[in-house]
C-alpha atoms as a PDB file:
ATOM      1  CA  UNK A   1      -0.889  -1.092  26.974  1.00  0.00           C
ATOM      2  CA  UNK A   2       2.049  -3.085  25.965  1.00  0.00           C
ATOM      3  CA  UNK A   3       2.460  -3.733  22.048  1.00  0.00           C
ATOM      4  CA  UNK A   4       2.356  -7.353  20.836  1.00  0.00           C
ATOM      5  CA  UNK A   5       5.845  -7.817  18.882  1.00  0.00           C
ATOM      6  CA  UNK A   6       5.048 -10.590  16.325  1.00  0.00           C
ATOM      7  CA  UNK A   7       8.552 -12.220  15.071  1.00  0.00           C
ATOM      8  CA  UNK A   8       8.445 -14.619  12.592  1.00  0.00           C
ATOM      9  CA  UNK A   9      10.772 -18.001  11.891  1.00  0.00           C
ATOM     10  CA  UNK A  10      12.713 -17.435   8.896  1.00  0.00           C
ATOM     11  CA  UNK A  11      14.870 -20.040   7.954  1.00  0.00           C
ATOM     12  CA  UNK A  12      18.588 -19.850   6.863  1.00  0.00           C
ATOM     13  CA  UNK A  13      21.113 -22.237   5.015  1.00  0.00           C
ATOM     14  CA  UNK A  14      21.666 -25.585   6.357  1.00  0.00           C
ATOM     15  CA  UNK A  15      17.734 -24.945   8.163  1.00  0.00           C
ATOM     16  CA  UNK A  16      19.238 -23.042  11.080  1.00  0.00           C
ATOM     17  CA  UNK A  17      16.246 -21.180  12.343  1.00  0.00           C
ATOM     18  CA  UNK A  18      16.741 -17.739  14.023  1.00  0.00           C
ATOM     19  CA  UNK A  19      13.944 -15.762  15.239  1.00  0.00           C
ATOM     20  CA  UNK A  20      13.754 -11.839  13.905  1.00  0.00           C
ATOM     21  CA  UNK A  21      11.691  -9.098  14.195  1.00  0.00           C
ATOM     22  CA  UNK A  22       9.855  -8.233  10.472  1.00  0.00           C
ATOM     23  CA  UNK A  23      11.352  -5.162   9.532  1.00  0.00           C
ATOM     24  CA  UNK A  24      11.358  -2.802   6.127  1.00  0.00           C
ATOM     25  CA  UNK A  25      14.648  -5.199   5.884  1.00  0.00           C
ATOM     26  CA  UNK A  26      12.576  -8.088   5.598  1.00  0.00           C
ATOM     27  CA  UNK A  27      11.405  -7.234   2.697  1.00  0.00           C
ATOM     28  CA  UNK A  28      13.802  -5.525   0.699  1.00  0.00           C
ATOM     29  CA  UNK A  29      13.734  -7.418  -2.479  1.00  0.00           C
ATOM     30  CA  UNK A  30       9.845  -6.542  -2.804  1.00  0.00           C
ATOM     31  CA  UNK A  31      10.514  -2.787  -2.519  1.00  0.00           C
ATOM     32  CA  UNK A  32      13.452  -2.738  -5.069  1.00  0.00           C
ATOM     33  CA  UNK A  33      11.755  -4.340  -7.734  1.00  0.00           C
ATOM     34  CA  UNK A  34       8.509  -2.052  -6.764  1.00  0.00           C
ATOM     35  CA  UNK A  35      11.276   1.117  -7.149  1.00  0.00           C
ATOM     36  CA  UNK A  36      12.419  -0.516 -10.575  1.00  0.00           C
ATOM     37  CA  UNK A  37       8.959  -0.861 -11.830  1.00  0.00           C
ATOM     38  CA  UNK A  38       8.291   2.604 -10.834  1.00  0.00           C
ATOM     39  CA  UNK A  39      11.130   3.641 -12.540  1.00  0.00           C
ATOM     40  CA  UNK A  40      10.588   2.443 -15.581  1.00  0.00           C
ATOM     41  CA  UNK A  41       6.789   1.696 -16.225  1.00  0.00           C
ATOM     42  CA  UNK A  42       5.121   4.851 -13.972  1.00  0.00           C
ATOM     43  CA  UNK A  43       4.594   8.598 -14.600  1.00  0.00           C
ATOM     44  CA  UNK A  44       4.399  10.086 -11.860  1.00  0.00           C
ATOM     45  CA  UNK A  45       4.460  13.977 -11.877  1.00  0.00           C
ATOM     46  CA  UNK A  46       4.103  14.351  -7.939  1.00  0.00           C
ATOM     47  CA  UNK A  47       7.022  12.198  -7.389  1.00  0.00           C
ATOM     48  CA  UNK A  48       9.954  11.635  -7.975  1.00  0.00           C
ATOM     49  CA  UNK A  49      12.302   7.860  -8.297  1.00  0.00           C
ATOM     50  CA  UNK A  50      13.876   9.207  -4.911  1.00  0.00           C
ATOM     51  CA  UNK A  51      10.807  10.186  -3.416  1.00  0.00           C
ATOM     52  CA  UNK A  52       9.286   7.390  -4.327  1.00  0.00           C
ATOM     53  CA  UNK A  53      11.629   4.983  -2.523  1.00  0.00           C
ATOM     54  CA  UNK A  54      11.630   6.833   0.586  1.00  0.00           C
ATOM     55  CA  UNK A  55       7.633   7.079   0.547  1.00  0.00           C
ATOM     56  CA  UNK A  56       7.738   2.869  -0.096  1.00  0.00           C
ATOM     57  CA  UNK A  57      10.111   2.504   2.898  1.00  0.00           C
ATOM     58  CA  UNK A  58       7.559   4.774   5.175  1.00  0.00           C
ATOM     59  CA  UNK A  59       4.713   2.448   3.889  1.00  0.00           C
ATOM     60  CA  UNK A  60       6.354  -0.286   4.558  1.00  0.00           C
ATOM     61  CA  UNK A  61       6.966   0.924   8.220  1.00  0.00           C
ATOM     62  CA  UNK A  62       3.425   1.574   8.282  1.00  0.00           C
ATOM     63  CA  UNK A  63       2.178  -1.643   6.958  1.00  0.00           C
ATOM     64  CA  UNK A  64       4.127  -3.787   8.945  1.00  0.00           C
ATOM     65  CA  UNK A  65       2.890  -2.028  12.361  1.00  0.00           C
ATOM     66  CA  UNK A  66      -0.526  -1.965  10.929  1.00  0.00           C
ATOM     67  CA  UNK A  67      -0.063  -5.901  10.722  1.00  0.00           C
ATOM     68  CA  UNK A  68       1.639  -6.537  14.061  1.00  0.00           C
ATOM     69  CA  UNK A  69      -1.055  -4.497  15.764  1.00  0.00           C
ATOM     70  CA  UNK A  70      -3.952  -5.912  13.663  1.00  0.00           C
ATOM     71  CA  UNK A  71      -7.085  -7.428  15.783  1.00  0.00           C
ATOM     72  CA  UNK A  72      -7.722 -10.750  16.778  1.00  0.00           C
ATOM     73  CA  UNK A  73      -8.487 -12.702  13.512  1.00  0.00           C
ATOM     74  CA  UNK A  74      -7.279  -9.941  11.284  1.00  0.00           C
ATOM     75  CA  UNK A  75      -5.031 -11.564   8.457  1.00  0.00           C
ATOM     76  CA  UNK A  76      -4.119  -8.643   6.998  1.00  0.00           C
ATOM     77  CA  UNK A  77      -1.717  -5.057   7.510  1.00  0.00           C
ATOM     78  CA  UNK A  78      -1.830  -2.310   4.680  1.00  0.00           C
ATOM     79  CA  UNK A  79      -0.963   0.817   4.524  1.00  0.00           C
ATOM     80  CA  UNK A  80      -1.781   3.224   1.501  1.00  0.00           C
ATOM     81  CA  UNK A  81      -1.283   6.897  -0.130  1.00  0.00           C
ATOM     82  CA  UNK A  82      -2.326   8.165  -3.881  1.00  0.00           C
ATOM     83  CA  UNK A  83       0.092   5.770  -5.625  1.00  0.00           C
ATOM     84  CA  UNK A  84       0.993   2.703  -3.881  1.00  0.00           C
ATOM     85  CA  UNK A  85      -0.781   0.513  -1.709  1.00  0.00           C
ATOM     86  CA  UNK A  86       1.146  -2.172   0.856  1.00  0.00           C
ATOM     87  CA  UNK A  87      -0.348  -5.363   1.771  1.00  0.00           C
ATOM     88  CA  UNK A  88       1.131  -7.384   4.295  1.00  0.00           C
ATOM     89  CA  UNK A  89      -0.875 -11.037   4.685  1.00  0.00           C
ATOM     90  CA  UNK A  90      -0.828 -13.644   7.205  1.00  0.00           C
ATOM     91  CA  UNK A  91       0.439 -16.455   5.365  1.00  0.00           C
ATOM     92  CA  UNK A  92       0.921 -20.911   5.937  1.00  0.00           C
ATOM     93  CA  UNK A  93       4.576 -20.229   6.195  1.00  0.00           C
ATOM     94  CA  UNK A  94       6.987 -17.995   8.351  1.00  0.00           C
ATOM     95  CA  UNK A  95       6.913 -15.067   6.478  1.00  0.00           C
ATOM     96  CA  UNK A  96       3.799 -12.673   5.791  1.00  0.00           C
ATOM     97  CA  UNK A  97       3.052 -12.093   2.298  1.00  0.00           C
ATOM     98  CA  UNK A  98       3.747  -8.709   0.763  1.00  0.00           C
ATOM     99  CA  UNK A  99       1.979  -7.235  -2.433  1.00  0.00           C
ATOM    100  CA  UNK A 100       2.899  -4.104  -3.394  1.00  0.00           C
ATOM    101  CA  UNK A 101       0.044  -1.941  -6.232  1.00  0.00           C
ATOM    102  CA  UNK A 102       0.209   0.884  -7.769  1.00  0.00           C
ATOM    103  CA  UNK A 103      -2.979   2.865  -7.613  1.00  0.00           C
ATOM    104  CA  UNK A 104      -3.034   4.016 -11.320  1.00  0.00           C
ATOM    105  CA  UNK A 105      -5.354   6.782 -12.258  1.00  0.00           C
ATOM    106  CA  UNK A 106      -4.969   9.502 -15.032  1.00  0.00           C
ATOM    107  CA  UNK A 107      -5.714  12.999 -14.631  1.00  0.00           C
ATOM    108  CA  UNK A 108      -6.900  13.105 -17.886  1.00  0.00           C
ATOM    109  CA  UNK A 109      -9.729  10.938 -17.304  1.00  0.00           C
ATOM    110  CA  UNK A 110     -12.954  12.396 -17.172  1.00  0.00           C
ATOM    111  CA  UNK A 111     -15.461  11.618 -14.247  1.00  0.00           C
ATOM    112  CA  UNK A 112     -18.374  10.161 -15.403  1.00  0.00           C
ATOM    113  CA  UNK A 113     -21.620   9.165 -13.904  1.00  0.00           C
ATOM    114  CA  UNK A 114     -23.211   5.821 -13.976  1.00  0.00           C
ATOM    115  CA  UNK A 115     -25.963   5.292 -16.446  1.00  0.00           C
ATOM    116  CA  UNK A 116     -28.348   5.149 -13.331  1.00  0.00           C
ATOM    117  CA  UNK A 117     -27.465   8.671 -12.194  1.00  0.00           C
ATOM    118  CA  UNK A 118     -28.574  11.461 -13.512  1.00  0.00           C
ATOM    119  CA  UNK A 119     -26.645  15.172 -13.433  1.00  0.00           C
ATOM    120  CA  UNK A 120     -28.263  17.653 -11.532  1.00  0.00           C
ATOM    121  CA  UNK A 121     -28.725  20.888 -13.778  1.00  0.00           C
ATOM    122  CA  UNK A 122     -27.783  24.369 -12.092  1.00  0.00           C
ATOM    123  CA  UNK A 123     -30.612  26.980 -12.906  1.00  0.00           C
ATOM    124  CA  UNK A 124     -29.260  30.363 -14.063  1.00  0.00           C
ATOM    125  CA  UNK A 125     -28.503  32.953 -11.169  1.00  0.00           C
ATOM    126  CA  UNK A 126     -31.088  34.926 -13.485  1.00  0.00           C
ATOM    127  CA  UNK A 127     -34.192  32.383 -13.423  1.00  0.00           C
ATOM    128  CA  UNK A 128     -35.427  32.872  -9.907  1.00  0.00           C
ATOM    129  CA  UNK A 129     -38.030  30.124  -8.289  1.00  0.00           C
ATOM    130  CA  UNK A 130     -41.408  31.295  -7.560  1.00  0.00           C
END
């Protein structure tokens, strides 16, 4: 099965048009300022800056072959782990959109149920059913 290869018109200076393939290149700028932000505004004890950059670089891989291969009226690529998640987007111009989240969590948040749940109690290895 041959792979579709999507490229995408992006325009230069003086609106010369040359055609190139979407690459983690493409969007550079978005994964700096998503290493800056993770830099500065992110704890994250499971990673570090480095890591982090090389994980949004593998992502981005990810995303954007997740997108190219995406089914027939799909609009979207993403590809996700425990702290970032990659959109790509089919978009009215040349170039997909990219969003880049962090999946924030705390592991000092409790888990709570839902007011409509109730807990199941264990019974004591003692008590024995009858």
């Amino acid at each position: 099965m041959k792979q579709r290869a999507d490229f995408f018109l992006l325009l230069k200076r003086r609106f010369r048009a040359n055609l190139i393939p979407v690459t983690t290149e493409t969007f550079k700028k978005e994964i700096a300022a998503a290493v800056k932000a993770f830099e500065k505004f992110i704890v994250c004890l499971e990673k570090s800056p480095e890591e982090f950059e090389t994980s949004m670089k593998s992502l981005m891989e990810k995303a954007i072959n997740a997108y190219q291969n995406r089914a027939p009226g799909m609009r979207h690529g993403l590809a996700l782990d425990k702290q970032v998640t990659i959109i790509l987007s089919q978009s009215d111009t040349a170039r997909p959109l990219c969003g880049i989240y962090f999946n924030l969590h705390s592991p000092y948040q409790k888990n709570t149920l839902p007011s409509t749940v109730k807990a199941v109690e264990k019974k004591p290895s003692s008590e024995k059913e009858d």
